[in-house]
C-alpha atoms as a PDB file:
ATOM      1  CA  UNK A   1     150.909  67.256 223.758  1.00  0.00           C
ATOM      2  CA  UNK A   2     148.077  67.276 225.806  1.00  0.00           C
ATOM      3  CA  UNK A   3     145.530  69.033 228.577  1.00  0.00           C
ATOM      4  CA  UNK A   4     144.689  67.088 231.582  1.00  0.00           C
ATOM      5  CA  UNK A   5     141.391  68.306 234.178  1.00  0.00           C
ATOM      6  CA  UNK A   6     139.774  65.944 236.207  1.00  0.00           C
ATOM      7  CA  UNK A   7     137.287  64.039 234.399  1.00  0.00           C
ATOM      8  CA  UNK A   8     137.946  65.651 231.547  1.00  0.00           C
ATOM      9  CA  UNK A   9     141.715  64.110 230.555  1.00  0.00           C
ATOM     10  CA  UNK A  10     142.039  64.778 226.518  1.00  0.00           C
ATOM     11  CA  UNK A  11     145.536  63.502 225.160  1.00  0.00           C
ATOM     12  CA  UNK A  12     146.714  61.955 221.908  1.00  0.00           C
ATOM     13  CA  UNK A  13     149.378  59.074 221.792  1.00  0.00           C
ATOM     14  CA  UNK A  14     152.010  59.146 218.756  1.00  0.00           C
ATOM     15  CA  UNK A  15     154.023  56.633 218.204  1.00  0.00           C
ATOM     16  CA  UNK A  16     156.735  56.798 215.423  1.00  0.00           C
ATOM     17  CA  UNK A  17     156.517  53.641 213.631  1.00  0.00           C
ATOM     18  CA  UNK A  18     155.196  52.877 209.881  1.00  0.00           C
ATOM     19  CA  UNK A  19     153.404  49.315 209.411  1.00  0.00           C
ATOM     20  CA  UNK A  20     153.513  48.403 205.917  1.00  0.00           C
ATOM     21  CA  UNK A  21     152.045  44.650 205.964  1.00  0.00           C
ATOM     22  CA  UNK A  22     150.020  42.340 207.914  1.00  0.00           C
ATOM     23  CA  UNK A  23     150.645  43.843 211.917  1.00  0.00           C
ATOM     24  CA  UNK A  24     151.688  40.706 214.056  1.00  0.00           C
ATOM     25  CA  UNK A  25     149.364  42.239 216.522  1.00  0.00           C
ATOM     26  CA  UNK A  26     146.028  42.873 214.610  1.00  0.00           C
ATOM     27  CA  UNK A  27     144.281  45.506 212.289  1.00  0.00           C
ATOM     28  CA  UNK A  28     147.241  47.971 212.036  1.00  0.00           C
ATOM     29  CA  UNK A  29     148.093  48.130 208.576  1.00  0.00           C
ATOM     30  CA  UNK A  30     148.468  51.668 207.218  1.00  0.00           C
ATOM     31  CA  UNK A  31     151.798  53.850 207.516  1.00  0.00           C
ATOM     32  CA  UNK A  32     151.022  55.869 210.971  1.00  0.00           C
ATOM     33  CA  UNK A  33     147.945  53.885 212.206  1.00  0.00           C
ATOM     34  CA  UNK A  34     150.089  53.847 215.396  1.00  0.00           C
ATOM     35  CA  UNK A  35     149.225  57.163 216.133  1.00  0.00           C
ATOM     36  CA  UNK A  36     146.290  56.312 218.274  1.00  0.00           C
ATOM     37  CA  UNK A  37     144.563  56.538 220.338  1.00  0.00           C
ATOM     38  CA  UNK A  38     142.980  59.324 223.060  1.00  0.00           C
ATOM     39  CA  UNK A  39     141.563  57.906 226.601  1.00  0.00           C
ATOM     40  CA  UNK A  40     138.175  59.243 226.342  1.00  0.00           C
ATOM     41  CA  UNK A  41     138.086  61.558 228.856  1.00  0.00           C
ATOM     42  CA  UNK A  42     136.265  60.110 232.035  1.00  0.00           C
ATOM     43  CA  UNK A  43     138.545  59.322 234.384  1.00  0.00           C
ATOM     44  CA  UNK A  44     141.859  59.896 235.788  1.00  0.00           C
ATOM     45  CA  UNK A  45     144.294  56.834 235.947  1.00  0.00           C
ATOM     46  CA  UNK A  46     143.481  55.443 240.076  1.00  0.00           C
ATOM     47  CA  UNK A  47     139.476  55.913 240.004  1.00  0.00           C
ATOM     48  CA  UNK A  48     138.422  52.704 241.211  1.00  0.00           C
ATOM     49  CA  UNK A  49     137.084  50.901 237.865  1.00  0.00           C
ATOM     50  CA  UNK A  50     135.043  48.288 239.895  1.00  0.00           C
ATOM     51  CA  UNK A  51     131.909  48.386 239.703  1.00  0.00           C
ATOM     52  CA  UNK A  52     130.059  45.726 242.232  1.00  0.00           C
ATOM     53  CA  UNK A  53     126.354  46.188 241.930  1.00  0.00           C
ATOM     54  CA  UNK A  54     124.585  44.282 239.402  1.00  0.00           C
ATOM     55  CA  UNK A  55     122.809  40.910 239.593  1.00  0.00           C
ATOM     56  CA  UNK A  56     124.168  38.677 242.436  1.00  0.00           C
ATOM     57  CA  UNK A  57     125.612  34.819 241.890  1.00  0.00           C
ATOM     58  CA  UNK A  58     122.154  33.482 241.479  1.00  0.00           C
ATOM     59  CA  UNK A  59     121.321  35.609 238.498  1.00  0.00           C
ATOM     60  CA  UNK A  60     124.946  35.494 237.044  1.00  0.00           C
ATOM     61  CA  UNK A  61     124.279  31.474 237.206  1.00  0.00           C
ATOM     62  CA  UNK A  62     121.049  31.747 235.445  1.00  0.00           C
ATOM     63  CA  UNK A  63     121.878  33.767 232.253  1.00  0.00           C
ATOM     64  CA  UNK A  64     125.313  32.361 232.031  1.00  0.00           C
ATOM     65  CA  UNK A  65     125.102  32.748 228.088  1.00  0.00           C
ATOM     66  CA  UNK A  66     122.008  35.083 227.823  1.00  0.00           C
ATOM     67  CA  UNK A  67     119.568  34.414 224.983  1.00  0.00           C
ATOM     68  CA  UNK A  68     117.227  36.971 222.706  1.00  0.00           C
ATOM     69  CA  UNK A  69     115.154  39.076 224.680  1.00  0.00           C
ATOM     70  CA  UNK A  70     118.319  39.927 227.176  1.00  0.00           C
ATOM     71  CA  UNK A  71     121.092  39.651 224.666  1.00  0.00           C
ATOM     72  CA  UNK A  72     121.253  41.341 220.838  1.00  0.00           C
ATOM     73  CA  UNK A  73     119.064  44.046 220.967  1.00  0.00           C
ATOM     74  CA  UNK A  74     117.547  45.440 217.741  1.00  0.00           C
ATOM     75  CA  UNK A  75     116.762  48.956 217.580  1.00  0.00           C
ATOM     76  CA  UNK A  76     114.149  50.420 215.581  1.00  0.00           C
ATOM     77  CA  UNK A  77     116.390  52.390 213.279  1.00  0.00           C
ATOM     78  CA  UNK A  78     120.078  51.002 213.187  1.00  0.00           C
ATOM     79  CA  UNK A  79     121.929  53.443 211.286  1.00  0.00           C
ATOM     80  CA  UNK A  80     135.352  51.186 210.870  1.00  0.00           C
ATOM     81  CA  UNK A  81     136.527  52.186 207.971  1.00  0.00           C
ATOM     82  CA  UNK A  82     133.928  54.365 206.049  1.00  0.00           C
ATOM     83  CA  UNK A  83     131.204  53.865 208.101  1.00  0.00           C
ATOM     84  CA  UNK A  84     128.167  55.880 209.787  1.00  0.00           C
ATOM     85  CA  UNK A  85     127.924  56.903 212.989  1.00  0.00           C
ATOM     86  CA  UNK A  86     125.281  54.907 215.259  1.00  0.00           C
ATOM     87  CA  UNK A  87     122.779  55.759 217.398  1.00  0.00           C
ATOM     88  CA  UNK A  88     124.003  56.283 221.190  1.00  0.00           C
ATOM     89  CA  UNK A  89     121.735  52.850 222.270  1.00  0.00           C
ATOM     90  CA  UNK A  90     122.791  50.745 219.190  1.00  0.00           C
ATOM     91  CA  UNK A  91     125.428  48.361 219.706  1.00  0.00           C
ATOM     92  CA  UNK A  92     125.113  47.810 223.313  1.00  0.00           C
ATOM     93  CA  UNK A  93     127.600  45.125 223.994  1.00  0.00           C
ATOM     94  CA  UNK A  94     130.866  46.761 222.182  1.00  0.00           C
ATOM     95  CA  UNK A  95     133.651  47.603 225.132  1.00  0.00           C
ATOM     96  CA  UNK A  96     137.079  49.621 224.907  1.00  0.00           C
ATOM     97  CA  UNK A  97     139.877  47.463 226.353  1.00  0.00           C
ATOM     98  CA  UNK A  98     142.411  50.162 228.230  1.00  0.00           C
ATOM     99  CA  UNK A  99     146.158  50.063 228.521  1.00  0.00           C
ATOM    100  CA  UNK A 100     148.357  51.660 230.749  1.00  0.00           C
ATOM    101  CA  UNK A 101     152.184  51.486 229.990  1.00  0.00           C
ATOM    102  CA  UNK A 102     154.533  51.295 233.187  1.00  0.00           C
ATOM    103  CA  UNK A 103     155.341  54.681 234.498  1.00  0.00           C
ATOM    104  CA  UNK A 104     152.999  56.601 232.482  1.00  0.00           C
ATOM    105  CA  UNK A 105     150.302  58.124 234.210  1.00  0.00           C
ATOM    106  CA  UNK A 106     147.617  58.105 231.320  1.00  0.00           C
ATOM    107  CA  UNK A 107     145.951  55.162 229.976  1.00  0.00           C
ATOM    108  CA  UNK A 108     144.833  54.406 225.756  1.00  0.00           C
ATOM    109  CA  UNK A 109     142.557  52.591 223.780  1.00  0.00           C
ATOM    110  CA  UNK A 110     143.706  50.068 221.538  1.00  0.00           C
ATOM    111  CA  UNK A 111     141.150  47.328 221.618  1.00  0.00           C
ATOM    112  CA  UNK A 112     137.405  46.702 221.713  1.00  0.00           C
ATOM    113  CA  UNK A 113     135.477  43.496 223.441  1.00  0.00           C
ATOM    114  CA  UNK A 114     132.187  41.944 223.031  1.00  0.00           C
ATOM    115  CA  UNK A 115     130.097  41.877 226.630  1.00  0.00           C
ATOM    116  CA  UNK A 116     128.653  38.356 226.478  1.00  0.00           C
ATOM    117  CA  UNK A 117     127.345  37.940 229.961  1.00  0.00           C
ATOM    118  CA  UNK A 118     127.517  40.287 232.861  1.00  0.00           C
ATOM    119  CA  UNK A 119     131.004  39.210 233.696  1.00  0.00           C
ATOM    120  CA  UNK A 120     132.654  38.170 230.427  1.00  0.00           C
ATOM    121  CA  UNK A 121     134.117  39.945 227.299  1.00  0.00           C
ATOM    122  CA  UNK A 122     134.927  37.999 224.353  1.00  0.00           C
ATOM    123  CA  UNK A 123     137.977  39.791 222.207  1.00  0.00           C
ATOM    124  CA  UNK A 124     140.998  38.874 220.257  1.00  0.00           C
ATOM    125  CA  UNK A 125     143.753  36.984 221.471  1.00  0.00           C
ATOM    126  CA  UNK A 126     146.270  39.398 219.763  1.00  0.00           C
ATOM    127  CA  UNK A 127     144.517  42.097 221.927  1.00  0.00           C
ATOM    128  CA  UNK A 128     145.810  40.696 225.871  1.00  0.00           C
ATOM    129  CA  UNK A 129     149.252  38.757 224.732  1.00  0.00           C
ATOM    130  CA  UNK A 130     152.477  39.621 222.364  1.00  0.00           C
ATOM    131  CA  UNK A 131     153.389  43.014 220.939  1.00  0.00           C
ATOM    132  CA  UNK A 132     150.369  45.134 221.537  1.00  0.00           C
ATOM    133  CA  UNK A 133     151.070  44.682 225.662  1.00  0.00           C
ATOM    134  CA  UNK A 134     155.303  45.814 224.897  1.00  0.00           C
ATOM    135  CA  UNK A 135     153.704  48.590 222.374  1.00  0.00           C
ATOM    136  CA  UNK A 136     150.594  49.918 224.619  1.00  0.00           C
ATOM    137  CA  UNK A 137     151.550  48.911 227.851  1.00  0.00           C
ATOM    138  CA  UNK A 138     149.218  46.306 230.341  1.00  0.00           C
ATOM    139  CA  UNK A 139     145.612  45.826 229.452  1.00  0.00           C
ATOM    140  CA  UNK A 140     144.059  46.708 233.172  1.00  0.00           C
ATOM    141  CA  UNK A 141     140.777  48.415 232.389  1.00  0.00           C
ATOM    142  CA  UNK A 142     137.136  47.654 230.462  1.00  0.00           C
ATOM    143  CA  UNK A 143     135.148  50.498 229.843  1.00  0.00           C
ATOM    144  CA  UNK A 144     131.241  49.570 228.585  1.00  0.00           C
ATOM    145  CA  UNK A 145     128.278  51.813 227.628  1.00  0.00           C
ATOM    146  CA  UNK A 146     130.822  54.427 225.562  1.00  0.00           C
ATOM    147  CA  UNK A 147     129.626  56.091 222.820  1.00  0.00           C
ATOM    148  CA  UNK A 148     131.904  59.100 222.035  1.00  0.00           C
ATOM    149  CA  UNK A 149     135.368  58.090 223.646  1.00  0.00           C
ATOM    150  CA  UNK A 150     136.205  62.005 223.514  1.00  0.00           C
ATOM    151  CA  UNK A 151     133.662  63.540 225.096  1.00  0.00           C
ATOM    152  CA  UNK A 152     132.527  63.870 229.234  1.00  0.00           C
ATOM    153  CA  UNK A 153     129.092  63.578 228.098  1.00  0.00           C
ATOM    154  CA  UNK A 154     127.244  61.120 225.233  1.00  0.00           C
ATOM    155  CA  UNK A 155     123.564  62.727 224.428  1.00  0.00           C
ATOM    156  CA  UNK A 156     121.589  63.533 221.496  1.00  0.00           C
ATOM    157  CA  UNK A 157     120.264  66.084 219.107  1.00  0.00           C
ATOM    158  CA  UNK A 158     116.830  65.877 221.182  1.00  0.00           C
ATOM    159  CA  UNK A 159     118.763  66.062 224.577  1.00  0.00           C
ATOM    160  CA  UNK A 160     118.838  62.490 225.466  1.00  0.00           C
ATOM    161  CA  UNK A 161     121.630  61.357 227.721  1.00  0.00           C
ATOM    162  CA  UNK A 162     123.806  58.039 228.304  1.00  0.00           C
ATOM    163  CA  UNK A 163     124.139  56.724 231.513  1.00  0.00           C
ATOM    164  CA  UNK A 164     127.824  57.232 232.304  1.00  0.00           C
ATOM    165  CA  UNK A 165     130.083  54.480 231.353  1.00  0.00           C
ATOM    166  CA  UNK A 166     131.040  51.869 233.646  1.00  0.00           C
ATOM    167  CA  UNK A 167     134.857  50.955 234.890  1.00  0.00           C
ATOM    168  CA  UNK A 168     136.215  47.539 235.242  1.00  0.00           C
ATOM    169  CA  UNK A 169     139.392  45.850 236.495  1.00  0.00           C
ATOM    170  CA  UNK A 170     140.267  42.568 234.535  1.00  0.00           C
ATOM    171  CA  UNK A 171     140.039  39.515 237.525  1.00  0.00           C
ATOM    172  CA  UNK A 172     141.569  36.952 234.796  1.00  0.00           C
ATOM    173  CA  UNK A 173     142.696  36.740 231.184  1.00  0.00           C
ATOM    174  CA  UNK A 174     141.993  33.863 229.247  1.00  0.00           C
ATOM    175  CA  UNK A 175     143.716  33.320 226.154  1.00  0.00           C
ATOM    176  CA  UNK A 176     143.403  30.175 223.698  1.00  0.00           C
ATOM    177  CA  UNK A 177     146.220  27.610 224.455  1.00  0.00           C
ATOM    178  CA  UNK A 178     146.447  27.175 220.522  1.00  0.00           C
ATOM    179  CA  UNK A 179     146.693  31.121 219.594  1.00  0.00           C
ATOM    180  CA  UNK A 180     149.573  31.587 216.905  1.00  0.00           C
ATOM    181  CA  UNK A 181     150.464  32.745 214.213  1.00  0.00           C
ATOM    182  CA  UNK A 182     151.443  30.703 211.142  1.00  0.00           C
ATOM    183  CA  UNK A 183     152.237  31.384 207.341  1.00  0.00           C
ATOM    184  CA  UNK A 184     153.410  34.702 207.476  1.00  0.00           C
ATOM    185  CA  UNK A 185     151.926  36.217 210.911  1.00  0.00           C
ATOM    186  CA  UNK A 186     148.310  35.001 209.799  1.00  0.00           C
ATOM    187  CA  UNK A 187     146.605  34.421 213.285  1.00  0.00           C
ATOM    188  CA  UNK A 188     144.979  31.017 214.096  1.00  0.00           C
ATOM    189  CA  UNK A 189     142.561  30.685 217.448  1.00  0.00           C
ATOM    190  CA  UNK A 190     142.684  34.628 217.703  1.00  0.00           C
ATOM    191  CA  UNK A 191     140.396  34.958 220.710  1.00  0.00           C
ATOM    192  CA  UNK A 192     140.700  35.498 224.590  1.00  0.00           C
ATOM    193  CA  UNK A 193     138.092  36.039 227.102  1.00  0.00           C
ATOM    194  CA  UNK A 194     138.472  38.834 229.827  1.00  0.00           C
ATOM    195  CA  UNK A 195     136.511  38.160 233.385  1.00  0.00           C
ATOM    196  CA  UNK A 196     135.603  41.136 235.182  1.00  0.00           C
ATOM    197  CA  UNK A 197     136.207  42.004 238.154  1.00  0.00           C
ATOM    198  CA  UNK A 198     132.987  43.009 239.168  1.00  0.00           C
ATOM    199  CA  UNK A 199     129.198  42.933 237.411  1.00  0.00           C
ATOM    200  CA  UNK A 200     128.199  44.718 234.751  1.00  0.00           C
ATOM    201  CA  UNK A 201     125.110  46.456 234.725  1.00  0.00           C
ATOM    202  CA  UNK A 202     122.384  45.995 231.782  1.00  0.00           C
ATOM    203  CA  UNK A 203     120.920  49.391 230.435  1.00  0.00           C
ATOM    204  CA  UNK A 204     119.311  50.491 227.578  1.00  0.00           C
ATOM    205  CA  UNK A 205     122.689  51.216 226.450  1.00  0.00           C
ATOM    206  CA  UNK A 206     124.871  48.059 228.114  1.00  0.00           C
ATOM    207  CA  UNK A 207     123.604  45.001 226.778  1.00  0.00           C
ATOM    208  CA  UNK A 208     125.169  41.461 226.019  1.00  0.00           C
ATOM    209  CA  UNK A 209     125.525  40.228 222.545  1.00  0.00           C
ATOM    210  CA  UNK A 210     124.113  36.933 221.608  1.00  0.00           C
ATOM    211  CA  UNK A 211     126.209  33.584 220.642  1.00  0.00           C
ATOM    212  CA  UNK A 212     125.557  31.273 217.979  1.00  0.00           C
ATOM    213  CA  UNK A 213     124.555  28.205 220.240  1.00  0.00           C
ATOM    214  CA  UNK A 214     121.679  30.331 221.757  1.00  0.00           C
ATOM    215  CA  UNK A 215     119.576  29.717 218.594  1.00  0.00           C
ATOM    216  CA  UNK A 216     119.591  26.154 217.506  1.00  0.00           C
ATOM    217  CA  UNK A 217     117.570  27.776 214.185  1.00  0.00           C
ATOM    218  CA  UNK A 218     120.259  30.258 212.978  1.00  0.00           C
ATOM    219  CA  UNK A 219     121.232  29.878 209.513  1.00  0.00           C
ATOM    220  CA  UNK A 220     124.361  29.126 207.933  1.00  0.00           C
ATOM    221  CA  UNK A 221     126.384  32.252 206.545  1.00  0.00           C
ATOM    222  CA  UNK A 222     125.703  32.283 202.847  1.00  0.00           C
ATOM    223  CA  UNK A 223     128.520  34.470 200.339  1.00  0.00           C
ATOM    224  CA  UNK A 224     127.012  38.333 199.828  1.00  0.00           C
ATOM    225  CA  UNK A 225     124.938  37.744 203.331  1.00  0.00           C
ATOM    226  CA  UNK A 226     124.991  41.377 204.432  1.00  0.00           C
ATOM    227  CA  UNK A 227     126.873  41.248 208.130  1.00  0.00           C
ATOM    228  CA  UNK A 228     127.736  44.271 210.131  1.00  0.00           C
ATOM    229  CA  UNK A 229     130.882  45.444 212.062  1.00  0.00           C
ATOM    230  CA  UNK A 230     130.967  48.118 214.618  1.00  0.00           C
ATOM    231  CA  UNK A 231     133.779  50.020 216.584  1.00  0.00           C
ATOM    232  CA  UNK A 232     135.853  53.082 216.696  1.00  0.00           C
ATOM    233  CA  UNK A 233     138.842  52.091 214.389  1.00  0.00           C
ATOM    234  CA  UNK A 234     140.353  53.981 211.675  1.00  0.00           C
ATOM    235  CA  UNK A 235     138.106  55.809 209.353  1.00  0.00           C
ATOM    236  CA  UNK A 236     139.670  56.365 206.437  1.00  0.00           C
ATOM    237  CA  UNK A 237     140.045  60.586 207.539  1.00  0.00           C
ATOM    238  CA  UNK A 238     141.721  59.899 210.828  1.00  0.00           C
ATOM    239  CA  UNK A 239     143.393  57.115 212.789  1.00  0.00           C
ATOM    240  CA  UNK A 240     140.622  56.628 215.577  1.00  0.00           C
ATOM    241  CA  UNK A 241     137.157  57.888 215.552  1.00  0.00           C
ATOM    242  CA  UNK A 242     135.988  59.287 218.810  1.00  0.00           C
ATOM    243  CA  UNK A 243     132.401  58.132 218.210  1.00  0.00           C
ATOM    244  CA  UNK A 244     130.881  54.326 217.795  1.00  0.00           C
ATOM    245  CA  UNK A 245     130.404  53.916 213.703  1.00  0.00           C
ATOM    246  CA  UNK A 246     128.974  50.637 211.776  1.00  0.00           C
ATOM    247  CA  UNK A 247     129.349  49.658 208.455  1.00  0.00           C
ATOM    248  CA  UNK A 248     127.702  46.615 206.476  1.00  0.00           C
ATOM    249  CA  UNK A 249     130.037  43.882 204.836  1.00  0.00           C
ATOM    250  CA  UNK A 250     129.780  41.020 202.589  1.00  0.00           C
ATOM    251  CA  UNK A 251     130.397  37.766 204.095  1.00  0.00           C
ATOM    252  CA  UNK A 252     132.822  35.733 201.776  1.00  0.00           C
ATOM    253  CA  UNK A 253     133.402  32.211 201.480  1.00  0.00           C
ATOM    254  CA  UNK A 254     136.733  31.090 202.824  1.00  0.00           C
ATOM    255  CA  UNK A 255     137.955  29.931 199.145  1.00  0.00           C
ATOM    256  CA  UNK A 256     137.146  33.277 197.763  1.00  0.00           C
ATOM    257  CA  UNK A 257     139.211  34.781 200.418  1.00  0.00           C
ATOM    258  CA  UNK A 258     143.145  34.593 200.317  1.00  0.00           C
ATOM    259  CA  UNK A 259     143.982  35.744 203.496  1.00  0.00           C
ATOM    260  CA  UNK A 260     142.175  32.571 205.064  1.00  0.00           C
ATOM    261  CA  UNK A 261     144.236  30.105 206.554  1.00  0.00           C
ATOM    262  CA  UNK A 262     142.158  27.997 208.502  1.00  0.00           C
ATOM    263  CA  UNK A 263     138.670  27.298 208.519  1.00  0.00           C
ATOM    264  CA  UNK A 264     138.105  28.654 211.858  1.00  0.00           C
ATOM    265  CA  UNK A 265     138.526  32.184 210.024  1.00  0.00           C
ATOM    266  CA  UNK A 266     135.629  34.069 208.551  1.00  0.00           C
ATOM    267  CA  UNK A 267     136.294  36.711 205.706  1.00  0.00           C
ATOM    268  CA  UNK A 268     134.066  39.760 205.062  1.00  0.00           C
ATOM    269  CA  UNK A 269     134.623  42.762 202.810  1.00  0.00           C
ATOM    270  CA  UNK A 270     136.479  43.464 200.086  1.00  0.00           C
ATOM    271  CA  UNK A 271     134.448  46.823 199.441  1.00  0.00           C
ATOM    272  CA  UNK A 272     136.721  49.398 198.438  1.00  0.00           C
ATOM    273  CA  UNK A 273     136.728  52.104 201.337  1.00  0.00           C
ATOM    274  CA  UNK A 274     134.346  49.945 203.907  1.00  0.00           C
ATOM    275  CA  UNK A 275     136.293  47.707 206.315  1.00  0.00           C
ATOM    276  CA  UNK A 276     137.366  47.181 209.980  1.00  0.00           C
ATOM    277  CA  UNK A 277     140.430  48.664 210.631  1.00  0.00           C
ATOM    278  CA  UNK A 278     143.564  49.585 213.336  1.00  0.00           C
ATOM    279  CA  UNK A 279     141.543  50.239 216.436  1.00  0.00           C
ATOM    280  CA  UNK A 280     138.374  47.640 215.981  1.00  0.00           C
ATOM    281  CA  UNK A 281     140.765  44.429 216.470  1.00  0.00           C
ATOM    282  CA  UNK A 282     138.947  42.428 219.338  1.00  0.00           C
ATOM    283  CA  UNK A 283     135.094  43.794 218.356  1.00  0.00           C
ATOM    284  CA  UNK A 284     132.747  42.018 216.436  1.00  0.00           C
ATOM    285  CA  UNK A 285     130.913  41.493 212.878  1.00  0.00           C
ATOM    286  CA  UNK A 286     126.939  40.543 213.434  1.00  0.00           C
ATOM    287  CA  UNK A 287     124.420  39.506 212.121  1.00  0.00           C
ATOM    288  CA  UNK A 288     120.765  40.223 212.586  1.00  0.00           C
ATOM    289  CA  UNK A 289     118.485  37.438 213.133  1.00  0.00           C
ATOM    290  CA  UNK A 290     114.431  37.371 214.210  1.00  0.00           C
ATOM    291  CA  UNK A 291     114.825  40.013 216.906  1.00  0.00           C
ATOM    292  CA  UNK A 292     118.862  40.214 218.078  1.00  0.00           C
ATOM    293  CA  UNK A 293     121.797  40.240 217.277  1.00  0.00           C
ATOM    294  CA  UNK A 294     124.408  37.496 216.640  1.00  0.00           C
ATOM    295  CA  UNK A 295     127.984  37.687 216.903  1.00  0.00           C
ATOM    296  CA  UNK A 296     129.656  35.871 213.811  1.00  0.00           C
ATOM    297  CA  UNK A 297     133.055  36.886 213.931  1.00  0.00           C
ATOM    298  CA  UNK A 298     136.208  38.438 215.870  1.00  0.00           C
ATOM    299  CA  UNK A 299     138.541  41.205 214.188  1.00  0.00           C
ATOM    300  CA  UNK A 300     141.539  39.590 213.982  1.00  0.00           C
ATOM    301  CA  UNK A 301     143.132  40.664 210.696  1.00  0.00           C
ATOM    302  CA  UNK A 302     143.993  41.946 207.095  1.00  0.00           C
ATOM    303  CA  UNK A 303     145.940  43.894 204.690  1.00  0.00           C
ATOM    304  CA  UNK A 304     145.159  47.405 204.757  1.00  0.00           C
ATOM    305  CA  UNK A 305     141.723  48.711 205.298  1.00  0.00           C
ATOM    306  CA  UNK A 306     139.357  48.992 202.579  1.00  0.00           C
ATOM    307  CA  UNK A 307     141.451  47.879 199.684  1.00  0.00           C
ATOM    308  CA  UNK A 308     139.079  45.599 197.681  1.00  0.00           C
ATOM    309  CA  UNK A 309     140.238  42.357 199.521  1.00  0.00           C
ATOM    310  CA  UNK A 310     138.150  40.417 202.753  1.00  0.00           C
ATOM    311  CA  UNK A 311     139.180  40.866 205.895  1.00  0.00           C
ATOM    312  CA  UNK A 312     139.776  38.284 208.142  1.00  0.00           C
ATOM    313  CA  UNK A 313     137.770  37.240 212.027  1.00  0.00           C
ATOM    314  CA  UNK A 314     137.734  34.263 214.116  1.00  0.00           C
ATOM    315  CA  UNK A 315     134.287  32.715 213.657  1.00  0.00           C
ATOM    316  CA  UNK A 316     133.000  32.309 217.110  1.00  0.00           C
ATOM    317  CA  UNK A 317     130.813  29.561 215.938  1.00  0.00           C
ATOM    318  CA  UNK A 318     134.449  27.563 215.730  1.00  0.00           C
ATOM    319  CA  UNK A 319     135.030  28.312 218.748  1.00  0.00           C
ATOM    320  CA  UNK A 320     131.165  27.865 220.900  1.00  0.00           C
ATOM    321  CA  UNK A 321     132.863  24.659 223.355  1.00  0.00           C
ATOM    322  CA  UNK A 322     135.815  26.346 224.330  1.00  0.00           C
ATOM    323  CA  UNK A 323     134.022  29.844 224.987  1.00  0.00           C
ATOM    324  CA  UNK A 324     131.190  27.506 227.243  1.00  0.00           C
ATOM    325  CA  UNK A 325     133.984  25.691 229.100  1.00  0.00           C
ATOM    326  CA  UNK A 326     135.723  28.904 230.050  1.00  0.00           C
ATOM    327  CA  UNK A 327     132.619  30.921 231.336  1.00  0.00           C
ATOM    328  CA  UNK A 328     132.438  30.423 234.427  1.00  0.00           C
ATOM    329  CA  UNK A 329     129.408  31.557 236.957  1.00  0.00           C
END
């Protein structure tokens, strides 16, 4: 089922199981979404994945939550289910969460993350605890500054390159003491924070997204704001896409939306082909504001993918003091 080389490990993971309704564990919906996803093709399983160079203690101190300028950046030109494939610096902060099932030499991608500082990733709490870790195996591994998750090499049409990606160990898992799922498996608190085990580095392609509390001046969502989701879920055409794709959403107002439970959820969609899907759970849906970008909401989940009805995220804004007391220098 699949070719291995060194740094070049290509491999496809099916699992035989049809999902027909809201997925305890996140954005898998469709019949045979379980049928992905590759490791990208970097590394063999062992590589050390820490990386220790990067800003010492005093700098990880200073931009603890880093503000606009550091964190959001807004490219020029920034070009999921439907969706259009980005730009290889656009969406800087997006991470693939790796897991590695016991006795299995190979390692998949079932999550993504949000790099808020250069130690922390913000992600779903569906995406570290219950059936995803007895389904894909341990989550041991963040991999950040990916663009094409298939390929040894990420460059352009006019022969510009990515920096290779970088490799981390996970030093602690934090999950929210109230995640659960209530009302038929709809997911309250649905986010977890991940601490690296080592510093990530900023680029022009690895870059923090901004929170909500870093600008006191941010608007409140309004229904039909255009937001934006990124990842490389389900497409529509196949169950994973290899490279990073975005695709703009309505934001929807909690009593237009009947999937919402609680209002710590944010819905966005119901666009008929344009959606998150299996495979973003844990990323992000942004917003642009002045000169970055703002993370609104979590992936946490829906039923199906681009079926006319909102999706539904954790809105991070809910959840700004509990994020803050959990970063830690």
């Amino acid at each position: 089922m699949y070719g291995l080389k060194r740094n070049a490990i290509k491999l496809l993971v099916i699992l035989s199981f049809c999902i027909y309704n809201v997925s305890p564990y996140g954005r898998i919906i469709f019949p045979g979404d379980e049928q992905y996803i590759p490791y990208g093709g970097r590394k063999p399983v062992g590589q050390n994945l820490t990386n220790k160079s990067g800003p010492g203690n005093g700098n990880e101190k200073r931009d603890l939550l880093p503000r606009p300028g550091v964190c959001g950046p807004i490219k020029p030109q920034n070009n999921i289910y439907g969706g259009t494939e980005v730009e290889l610096e656009d969406f800087t902060w997006l991470a693939n969460l790796e897991y590695k099932k016991e006795n299995r030499n190979i390692l998949v991608i079932a999550c993504a993350g949000n790099i808020i500082n250069h130690r922390y990733i913000l992600t779903a709490g569906h995406c570290v605890t219950g059936d995803i870790i007895r389904i894909k195996g341990q989550l041991i591994s963040v991999r950040v500054g990916d663009h094409n998750i298939d390929t040894l090499n990420d460059c352009n049409k006019n022969q510009f390159c990515l920096q290779p990606p970088q490799y981390f160990g996970i030093e602690k898992t934090i999950v929210h003491e109230n995640y659960r799922y209530v009302k038929g498996k709809k997911s309250v608190n649905d986010i977890a924070l991940l601490r690296l085990d080592g510093n990530i580095v900023y680029s022009s392609s690895v870059a923090p997204i901004c929170l909500p509390s870093v600008a006191p001046t941010l608007p409140p969502l309004e229904p039909g704001m255009k937001l934006v989701a990124a990842g490389w879920g389900h497409t529509g055409d196949r169950v994973y896409s290899p490279e990073k794709r975005m695709v703009e959403l309505p934001y929807v107002a909690n009593q237009n939306c009947p999937l919402a439970v609680d209002v710590s959820h944010l819905c966005a969609g119901g666009i008929f082909r344009e959606d998150t899907c299996s495979g973003d759970s844990g990323g992000g849906i942004y917003r642009s504001f002045g000169k970055a970008w703002f993370v609104e909401g979590i992936v946490s989940y829906g039923r199906g993918c681009g079926t006319q009805q909102p999706s539904v995220y954790t809105r991070v804004s809910s959840f700004l003091d509990w994020i803050e007391r959990n970063v830690l220098p």
